[in-house]
Protein backbone atom coordinates (compact mmCIF):
# COMPACT_ATOMS: atom_id res chain seq x y z
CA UNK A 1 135.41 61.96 89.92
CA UNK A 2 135.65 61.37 85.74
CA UNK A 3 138.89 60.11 84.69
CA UNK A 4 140.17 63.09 82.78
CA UNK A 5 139.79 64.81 86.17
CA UNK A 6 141.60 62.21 88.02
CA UNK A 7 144.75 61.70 85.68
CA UNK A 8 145.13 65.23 86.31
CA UNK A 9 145.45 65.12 90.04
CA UNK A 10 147.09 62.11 90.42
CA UNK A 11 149.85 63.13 87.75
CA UNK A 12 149.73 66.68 89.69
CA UNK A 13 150.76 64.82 92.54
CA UNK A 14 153.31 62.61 91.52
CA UNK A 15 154.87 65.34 90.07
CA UNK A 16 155.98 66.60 93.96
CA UNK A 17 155.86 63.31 95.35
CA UNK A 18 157.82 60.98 93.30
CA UNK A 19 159.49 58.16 95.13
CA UNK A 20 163.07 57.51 93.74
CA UNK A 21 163.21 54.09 93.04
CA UNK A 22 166.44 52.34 91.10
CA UNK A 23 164.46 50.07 88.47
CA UNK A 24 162.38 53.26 87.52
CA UNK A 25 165.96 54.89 86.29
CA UNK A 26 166.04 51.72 83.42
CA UNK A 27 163.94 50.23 80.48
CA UNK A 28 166.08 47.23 80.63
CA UNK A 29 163.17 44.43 80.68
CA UNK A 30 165.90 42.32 82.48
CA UNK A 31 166.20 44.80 84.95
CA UNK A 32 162.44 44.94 85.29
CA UNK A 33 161.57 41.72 85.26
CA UNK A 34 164.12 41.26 88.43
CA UNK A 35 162.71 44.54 90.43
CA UNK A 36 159.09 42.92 89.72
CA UNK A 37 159.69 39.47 91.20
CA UNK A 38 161.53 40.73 94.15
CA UNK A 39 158.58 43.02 94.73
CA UNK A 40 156.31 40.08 94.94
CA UNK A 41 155.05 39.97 98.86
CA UNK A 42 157.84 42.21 99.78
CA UNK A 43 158.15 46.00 101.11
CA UNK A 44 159.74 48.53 98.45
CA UNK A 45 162.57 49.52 100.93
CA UNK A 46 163.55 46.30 101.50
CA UNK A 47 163.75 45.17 98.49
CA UNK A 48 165.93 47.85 97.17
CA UNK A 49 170.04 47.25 98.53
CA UNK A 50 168.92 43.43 97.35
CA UNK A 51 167.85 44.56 93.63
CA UNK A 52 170.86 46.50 93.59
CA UNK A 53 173.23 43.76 94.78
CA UNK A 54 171.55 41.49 92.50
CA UNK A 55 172.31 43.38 89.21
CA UNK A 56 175.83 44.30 90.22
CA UNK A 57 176.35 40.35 90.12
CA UNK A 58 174.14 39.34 87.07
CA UNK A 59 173.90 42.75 85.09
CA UNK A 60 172.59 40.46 81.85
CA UNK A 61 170.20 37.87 81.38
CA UNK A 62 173.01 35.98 79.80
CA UNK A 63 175.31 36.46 83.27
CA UNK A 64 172.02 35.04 85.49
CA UNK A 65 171.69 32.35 82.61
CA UNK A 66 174.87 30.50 84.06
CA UNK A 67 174.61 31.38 87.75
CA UNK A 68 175.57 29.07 90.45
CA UNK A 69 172.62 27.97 92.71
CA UNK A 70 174.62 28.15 95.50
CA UNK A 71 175.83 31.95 95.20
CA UNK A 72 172.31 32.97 93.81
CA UNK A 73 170.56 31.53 96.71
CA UNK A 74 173.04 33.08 98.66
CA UNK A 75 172.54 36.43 97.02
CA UNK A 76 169.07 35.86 97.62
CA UNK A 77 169.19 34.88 100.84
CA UNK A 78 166.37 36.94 103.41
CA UNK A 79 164.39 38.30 100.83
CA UNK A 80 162.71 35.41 101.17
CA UNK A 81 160.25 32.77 98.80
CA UNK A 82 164.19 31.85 97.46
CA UNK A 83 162.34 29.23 95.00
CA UNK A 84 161.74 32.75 92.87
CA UNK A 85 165.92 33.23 92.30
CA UNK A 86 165.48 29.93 90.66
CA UNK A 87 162.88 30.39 88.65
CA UNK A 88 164.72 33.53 87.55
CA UNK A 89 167.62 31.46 86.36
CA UNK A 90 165.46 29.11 84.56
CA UNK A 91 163.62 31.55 82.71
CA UNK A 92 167.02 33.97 81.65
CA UNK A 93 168.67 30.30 80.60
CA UNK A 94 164.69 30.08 77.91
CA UNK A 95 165.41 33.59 77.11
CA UNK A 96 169.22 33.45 75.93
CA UNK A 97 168.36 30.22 74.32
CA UNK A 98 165.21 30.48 72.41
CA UNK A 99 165.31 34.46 71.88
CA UNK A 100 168.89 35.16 71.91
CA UNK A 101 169.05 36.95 75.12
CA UNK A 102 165.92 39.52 74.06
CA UNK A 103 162.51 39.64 76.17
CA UNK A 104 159.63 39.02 73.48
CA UNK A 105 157.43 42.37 73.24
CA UNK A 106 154.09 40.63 73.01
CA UNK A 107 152.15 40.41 76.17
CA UNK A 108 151.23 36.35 74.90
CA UNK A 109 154.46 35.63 73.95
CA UNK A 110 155.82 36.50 77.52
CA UNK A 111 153.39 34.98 79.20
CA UNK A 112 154.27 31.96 77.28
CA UNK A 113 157.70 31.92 79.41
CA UNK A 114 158.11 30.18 82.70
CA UNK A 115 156.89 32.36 85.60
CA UNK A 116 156.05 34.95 83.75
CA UNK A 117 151.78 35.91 84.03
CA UNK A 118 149.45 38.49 83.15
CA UNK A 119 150.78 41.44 85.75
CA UNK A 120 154.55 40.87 84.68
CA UNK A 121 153.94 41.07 81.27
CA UNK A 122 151.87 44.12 81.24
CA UNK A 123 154.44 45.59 84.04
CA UNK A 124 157.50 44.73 81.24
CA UNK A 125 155.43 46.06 78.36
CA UNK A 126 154.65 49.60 80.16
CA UNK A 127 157.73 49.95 82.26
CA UNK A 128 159.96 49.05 79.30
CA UNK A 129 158.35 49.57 76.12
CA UNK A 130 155.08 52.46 77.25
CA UNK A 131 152.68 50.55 76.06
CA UNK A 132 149.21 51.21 76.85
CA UNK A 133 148.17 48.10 78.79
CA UNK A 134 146.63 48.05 82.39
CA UNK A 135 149.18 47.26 84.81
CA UNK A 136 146.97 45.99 88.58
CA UNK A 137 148.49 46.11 91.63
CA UNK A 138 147.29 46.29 95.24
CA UNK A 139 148.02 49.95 95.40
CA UNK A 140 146.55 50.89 91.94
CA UNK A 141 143.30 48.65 92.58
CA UNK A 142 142.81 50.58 95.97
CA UNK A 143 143.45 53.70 93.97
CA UNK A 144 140.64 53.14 91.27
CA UNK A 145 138.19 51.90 93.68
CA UNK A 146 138.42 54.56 96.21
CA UNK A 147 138.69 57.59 93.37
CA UNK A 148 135.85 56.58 91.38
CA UNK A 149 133.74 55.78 94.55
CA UNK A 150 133.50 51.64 92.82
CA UNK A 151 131.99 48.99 95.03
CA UNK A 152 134.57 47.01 96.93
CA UNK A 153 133.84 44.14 95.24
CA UNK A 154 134.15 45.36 91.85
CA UNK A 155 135.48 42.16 89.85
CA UNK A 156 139.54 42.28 88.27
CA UNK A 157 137.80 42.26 85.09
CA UNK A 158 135.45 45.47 85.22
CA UNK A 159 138.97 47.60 86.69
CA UNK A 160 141.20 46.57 84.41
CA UNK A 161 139.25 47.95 81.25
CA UNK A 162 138.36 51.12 83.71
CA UNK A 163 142.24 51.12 84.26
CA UNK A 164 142.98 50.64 80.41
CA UNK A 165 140.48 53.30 79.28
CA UNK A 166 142.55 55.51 81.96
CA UNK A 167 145.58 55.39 80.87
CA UNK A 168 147.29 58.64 78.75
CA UNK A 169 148.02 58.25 75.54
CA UNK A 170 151.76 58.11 75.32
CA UNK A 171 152.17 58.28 79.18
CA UNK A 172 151.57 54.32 80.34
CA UNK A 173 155.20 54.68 82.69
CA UNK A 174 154.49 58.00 83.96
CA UNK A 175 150.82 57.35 84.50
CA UNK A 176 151.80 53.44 86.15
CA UNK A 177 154.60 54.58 88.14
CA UNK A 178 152.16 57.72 89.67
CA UNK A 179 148.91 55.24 90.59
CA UNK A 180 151.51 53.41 92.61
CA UNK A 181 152.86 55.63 94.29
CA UNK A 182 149.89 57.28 95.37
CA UNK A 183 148.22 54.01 96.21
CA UNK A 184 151.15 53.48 98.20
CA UNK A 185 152.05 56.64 99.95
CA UNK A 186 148.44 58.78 99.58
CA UNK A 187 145.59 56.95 98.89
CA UNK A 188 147.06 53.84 101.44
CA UNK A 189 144.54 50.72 103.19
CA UNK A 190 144.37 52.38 106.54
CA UNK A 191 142.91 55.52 105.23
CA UNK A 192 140.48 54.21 102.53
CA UNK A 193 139.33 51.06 104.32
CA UNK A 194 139.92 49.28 100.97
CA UNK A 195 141.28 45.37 101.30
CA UNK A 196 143.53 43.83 99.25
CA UNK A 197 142.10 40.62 97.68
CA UNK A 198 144.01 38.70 99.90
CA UNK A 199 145.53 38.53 103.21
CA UNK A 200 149.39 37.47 103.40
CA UNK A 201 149.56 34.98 106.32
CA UNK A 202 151.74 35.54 109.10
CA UNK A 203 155.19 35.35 108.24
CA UNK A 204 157.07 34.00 111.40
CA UNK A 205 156.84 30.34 111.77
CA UNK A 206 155.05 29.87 108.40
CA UNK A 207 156.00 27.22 105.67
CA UNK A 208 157.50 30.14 104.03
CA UNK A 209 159.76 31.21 107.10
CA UNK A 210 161.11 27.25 107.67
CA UNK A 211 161.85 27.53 104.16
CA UNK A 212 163.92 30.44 104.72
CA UNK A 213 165.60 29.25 107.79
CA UNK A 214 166.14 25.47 106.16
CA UNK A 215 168.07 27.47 103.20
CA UNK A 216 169.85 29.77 104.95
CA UNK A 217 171.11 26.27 107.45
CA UNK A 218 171.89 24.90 104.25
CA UNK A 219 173.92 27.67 103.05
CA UNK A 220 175.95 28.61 105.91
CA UNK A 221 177.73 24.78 105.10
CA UNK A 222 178.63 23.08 101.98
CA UNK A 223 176.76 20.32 103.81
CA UNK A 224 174.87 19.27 106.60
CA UNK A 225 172.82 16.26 108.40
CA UNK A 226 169.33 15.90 108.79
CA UNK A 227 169.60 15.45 112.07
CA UNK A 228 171.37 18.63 112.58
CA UNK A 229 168.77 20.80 110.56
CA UNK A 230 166.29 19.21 112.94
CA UNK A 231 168.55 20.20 115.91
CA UNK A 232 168.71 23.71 114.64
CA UNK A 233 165.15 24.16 113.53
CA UNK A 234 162.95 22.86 115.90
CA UNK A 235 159.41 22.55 113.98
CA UNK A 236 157.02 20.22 113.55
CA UNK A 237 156.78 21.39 109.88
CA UNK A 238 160.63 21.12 109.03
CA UNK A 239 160.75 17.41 107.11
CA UNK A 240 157.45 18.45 105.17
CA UNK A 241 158.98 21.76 103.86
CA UNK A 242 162.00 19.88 103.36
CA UNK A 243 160.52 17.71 101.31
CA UNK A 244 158.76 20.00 99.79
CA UNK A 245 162.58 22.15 98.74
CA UNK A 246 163.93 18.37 97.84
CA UNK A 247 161.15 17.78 95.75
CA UNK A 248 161.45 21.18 94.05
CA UNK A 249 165.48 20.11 93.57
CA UNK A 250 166.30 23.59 95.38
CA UNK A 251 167.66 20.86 98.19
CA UNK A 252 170.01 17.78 97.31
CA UNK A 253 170.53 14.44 99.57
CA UNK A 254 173.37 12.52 99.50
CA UNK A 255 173.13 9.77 102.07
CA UNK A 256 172.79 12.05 105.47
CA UNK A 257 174.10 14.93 104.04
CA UNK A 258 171.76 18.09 102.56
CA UNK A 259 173.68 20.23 100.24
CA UNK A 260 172.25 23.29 97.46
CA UNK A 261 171.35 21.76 94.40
């Protein structure tokens, strides 16, 4: 199928099929950049009463700027990878410093910010501002491949100029928010036999689990022992990932007593 062909019947289609999603109702980068990093390794419906939630606390960049760890992680808490509320924090506390609270509209000058890489800027740039840069998810690389009958194994680099030739002039949103949804709801794994790059590991008694159930411990106290985390979490993993959250200063020790940064 050509691509004139195909922005046709995938814009045809998203036309009826449309998933109504909150962050597509903003062009608040803020507001993007949050739905994006929640999105990261987690399903759209579950991420969505936790975006909401999230911006009814810290509407501004400036209002997650001086969040406490404690009620962020809390707000956080069973979305899971909570290191990425953090890193949110850190990066709103660059922006309201060295930009005065406004995202940079250059794809290399956000990518110069903390946590911040290739697919988030180009996901800020054409949610927020339309521009016409290539925006590569899962669901939009199994869309391109399976469409224009592509190899499997066709490289990042060869799809992303097919996907930035494809895009319609003046219509990078529309045209984004579409591919998605039909990679997600149409044009899905199952049906097309086409693999994501990588495999997510098992979630359940994974580092990233303990790291969920050390945190949420953690948080249900102001403080608690190491020997009662160990009680509670029974793993042969839990001082490594605990070290590993210590070493990250998401943790805090103060003689036997663990407490949110």
């Amino acid at each position: 199928m050509n691509a004139m062909r195909l922005q046709r019947k995938i814009l045809a289609w998203y036309s009826a099929h449309k998933r109504d999603l909150p962050w597509r109702k903003t062009i608040d980068p803020y507001k993007i950049l949050i739905s994006e990093v929640m999105l990261q390794q987690t399903q759209v419906d579950r991420v969505i009463p936790y975006y909401d939630r999230f911006l009814k606390k810290y509407p501004s960049v400036y209002a997650l700027s001086k969040a406490r760890n404690r009620t962020l992680l809390k707000l956080w808490s069973g979305l899971g990878y909570n290191s990425r509320a953090l890193r949110l924090k850190t990066l709103a506390k660059i922006i309201v410093k060295r930009h005065n609270g406004k995202f940079p509209r250059i794809a290399e000058e956000l990518t110069a910010l903390p946590g911040i890489g290739p697919y988030t800027a180009h996901a800020i740039m054409a949610f927020a501002h339309d521009k016409e840069v290539p925006v590569l998810d899962t669901n939009i690389r199994r869309v391109l491949i399976h469409e224009l009958g592509l190899p499997h194994t066709t490289s990042t680099m060869a799809l992303m100029k097919i996907a930035q030739a494809m895009i319609p002039k003046g219509k990078s949103r529309t045209w984004h928010n579409a591919l998605m949804d039909y990679g997600a709801l149409q044009t899905t794994a199952r049906s097309t036999g086409v693999k994501s790059l990588s495999k997510q590991k098992q979630f359940l008694g994974s580092d990233r689990w303990l790291r969920g159930q050390i945190l949420k411990e953690v948080l249900k106290k102001r403080r608690v022992t190491v020997s009662e985390l160990h009680a509670t979490i029974d793993h042969p993993r839990t001082q490594i990932v605990l070290g590993i959250l210590l070493r990250e200063g998401i943790i805090r020790k103060k003689g036997r007593f663990l407490f949110i940064a």
